[in-house]
PDB file of N, CA and C in Angstrom:
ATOM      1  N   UNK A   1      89.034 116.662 -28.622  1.00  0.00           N
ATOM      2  CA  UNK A   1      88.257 116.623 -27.435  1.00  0.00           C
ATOM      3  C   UNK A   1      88.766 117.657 -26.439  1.00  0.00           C
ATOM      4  N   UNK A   2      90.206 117.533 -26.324  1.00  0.00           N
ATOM      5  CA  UNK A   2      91.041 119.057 -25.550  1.00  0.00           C
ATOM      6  C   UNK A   2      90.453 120.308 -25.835  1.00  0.00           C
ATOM      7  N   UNK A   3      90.518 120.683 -27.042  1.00  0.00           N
ATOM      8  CA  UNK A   3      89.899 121.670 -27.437  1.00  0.00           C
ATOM      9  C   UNK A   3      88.761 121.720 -27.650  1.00  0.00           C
ATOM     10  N   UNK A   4      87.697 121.527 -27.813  1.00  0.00           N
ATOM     11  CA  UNK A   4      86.537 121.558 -27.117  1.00  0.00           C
ATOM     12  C   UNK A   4      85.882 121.860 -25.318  1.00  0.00           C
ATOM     13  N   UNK A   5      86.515 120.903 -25.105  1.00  0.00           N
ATOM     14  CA  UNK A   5      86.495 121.147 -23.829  1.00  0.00           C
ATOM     15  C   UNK A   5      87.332 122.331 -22.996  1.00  0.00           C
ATOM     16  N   UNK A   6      87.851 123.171 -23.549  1.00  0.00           N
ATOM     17  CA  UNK A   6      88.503 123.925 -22.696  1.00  0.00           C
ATOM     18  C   UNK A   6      87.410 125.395 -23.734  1.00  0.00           C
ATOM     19  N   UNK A   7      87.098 125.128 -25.018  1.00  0.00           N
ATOM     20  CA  UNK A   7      86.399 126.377 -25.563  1.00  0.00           C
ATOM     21  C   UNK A   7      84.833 126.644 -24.712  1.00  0.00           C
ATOM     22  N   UNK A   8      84.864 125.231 -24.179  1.00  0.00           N
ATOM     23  CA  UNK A   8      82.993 125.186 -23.555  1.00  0.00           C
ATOM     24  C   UNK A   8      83.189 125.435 -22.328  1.00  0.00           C
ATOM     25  N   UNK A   9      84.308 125.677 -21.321  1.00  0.00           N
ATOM     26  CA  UNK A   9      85.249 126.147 -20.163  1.00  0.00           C
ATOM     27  C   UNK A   9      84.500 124.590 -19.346  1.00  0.00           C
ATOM     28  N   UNK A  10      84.551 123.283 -19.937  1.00  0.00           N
ATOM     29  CA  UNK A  10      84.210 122.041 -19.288  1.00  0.00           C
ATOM     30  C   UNK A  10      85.546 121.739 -18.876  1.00  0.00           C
ATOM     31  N   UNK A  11      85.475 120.540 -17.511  1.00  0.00           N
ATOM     32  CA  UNK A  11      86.677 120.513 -16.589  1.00  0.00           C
ATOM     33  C   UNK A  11      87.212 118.898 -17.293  1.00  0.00           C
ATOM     34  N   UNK A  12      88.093 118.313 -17.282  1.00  0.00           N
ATOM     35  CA  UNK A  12      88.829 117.448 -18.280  1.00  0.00           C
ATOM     36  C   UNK A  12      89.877 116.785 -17.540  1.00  0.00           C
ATOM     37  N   UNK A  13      90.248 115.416 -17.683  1.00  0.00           N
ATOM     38  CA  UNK A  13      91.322 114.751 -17.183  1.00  0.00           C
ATOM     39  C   UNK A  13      91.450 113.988 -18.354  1.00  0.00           C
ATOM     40  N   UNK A  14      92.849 114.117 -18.520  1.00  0.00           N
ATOM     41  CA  UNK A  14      93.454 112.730 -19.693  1.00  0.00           C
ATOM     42  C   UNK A  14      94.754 112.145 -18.880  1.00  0.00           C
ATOM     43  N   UNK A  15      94.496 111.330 -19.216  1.00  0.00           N
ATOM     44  CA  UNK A  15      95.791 109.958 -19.010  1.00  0.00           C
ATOM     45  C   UNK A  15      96.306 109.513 -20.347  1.00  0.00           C
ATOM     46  N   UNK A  16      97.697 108.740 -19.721  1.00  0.00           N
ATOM     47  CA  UNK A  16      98.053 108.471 -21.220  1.00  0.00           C
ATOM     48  C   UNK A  16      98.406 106.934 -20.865  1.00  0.00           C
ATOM     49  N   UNK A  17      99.474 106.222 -21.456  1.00  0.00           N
ATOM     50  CA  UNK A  17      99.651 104.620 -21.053  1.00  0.00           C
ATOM     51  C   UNK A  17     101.205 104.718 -20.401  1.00  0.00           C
ATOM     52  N   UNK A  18     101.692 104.028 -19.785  1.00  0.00           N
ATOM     53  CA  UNK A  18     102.957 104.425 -19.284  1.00  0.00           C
ATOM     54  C   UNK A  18     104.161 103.590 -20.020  1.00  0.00           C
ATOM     55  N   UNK A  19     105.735 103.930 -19.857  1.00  0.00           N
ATOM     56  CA  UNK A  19     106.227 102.728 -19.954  1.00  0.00           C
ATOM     57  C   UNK A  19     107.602 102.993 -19.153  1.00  0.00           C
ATOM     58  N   UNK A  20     108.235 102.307 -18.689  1.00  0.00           N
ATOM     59  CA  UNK A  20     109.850 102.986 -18.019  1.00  0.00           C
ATOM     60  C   UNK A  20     110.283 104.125 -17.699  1.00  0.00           C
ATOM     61  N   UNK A  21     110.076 104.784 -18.776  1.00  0.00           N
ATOM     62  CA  UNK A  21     110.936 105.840 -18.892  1.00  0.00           C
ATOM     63  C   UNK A  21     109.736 107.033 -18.472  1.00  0.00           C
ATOM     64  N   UNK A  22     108.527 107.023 -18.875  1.00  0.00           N
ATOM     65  CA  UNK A  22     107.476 107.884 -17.665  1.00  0.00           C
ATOM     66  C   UNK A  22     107.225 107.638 -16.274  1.00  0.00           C
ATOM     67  N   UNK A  23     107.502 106.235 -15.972  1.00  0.00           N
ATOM     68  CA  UNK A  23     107.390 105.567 -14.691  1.00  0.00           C
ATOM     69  C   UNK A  23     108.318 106.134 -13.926  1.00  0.00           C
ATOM     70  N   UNK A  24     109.505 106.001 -14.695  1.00  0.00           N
ATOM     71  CA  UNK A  24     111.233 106.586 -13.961  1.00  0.00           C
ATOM     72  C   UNK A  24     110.644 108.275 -13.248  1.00  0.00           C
ATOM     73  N   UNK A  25     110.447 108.782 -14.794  1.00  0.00           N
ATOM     74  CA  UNK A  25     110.305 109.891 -14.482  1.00  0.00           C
ATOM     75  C   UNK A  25     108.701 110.655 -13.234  1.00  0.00           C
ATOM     76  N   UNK A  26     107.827 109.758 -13.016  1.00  0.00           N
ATOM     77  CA  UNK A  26     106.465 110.000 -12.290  1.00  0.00           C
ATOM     78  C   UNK A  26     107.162 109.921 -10.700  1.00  0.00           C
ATOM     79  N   UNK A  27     108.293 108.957 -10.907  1.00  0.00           N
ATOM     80  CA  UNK A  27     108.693 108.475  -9.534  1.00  0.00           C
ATOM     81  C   UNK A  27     110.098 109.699  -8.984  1.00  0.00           C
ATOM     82  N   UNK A  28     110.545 110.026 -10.064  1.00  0.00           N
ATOM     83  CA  UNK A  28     111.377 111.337  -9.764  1.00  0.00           C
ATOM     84  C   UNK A  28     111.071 112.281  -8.962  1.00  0.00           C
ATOM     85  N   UNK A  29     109.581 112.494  -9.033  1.00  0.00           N
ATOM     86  CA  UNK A  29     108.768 114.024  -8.480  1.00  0.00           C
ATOM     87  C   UNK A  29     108.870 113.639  -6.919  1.00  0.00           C
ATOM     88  N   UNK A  30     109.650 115.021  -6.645  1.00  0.00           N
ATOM     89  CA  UNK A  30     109.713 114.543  -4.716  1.00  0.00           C
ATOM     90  C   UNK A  30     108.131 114.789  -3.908  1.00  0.00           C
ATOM     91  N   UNK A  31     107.997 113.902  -3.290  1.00  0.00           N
ATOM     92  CA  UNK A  31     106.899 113.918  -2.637  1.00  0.00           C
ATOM     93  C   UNK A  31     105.956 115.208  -2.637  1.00  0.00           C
ATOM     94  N   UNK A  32     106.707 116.112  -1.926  1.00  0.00           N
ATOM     95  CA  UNK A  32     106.549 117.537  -1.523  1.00  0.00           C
ATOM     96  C   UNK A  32     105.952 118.271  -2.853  1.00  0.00           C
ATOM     97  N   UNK A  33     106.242 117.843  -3.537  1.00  0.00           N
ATOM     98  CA  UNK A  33     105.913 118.486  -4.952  1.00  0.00           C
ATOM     99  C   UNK A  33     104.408 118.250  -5.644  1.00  0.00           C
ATOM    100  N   UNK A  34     103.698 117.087  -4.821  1.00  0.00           N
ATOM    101  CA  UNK A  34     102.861 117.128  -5.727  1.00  0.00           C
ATOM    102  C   UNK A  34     101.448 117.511  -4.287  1.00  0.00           C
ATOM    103  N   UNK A  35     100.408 117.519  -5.467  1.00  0.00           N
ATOM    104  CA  UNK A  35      99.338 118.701  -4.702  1.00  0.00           C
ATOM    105  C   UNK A  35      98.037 117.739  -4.841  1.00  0.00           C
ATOM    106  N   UNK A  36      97.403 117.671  -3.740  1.00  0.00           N
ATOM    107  CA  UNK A  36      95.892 117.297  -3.782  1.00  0.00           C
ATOM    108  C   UNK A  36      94.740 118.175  -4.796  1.00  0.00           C
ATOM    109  N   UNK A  37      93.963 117.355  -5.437  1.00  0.00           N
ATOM    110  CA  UNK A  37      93.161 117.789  -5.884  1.00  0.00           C
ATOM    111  C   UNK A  37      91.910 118.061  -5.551  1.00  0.00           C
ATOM    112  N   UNK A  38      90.517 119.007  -5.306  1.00  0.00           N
ATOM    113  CA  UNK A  38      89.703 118.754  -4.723  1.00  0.00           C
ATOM    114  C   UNK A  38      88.361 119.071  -5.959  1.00  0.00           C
ATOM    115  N   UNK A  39      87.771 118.372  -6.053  1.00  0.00           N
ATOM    116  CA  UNK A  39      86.423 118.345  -7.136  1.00  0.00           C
ATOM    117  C   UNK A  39      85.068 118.700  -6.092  1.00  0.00           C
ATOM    118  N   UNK A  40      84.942 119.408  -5.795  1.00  0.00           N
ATOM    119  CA  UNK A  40      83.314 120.223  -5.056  1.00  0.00           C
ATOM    120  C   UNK A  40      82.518 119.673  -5.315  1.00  0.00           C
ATOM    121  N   UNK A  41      82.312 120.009  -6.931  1.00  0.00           N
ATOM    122  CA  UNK A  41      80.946 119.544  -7.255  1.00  0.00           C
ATOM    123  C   UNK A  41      80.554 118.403  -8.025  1.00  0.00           C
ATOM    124  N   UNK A  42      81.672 117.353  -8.087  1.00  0.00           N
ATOM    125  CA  UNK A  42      81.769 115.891  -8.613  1.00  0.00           C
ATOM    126  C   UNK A  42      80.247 115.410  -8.122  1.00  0.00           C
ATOM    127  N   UNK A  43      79.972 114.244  -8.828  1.00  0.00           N
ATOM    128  CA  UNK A  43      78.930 113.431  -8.682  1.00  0.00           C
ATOM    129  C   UNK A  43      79.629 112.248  -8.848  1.00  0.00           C
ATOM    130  N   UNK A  44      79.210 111.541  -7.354  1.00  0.00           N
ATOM    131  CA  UNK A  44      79.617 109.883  -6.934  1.00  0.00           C
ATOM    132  C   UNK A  44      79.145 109.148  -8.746  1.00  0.00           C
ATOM    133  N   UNK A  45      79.894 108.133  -8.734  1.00  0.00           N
ATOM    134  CA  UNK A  45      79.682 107.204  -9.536  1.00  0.00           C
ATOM    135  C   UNK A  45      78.773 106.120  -9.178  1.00  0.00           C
ATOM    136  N   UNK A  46      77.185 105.657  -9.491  1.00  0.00           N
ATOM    137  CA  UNK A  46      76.436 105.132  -8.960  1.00  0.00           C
ATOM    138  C   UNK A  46      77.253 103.928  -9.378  1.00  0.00           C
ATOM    139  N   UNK A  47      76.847 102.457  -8.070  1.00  0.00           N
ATOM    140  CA  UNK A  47      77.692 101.409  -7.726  1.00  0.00           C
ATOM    141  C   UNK A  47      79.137 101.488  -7.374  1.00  0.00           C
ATOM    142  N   UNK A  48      79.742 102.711  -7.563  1.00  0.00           N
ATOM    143  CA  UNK A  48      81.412 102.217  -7.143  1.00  0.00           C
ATOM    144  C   UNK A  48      81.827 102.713  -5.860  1.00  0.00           C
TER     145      UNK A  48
END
């Protein structure tokens, strides 16, 4: 699906499942470090 989506230049988010030791490490990242994202041309999710 990665590859696809990056050959059709479509925009993509994956997640994965967490456990301790990604948690440890998500919580490591100093504040300052991480960056807002902004989506322009998103479309609302009808009902949410």
């Amino acid at each position: 699906m990665i590859a696809a989506c990056r050959r059709s230049g479509a925009y993509s988010s994956v997640t994965t499942g967490t456990n301790p030791s990604i948690k440890q490490a998500v919580l490591s990242i100093p504040n300052e470090s991480w960056q807002q994202i902004s989506y322009p041309t998103a479309a609302p999710e009808p009902g949410a």
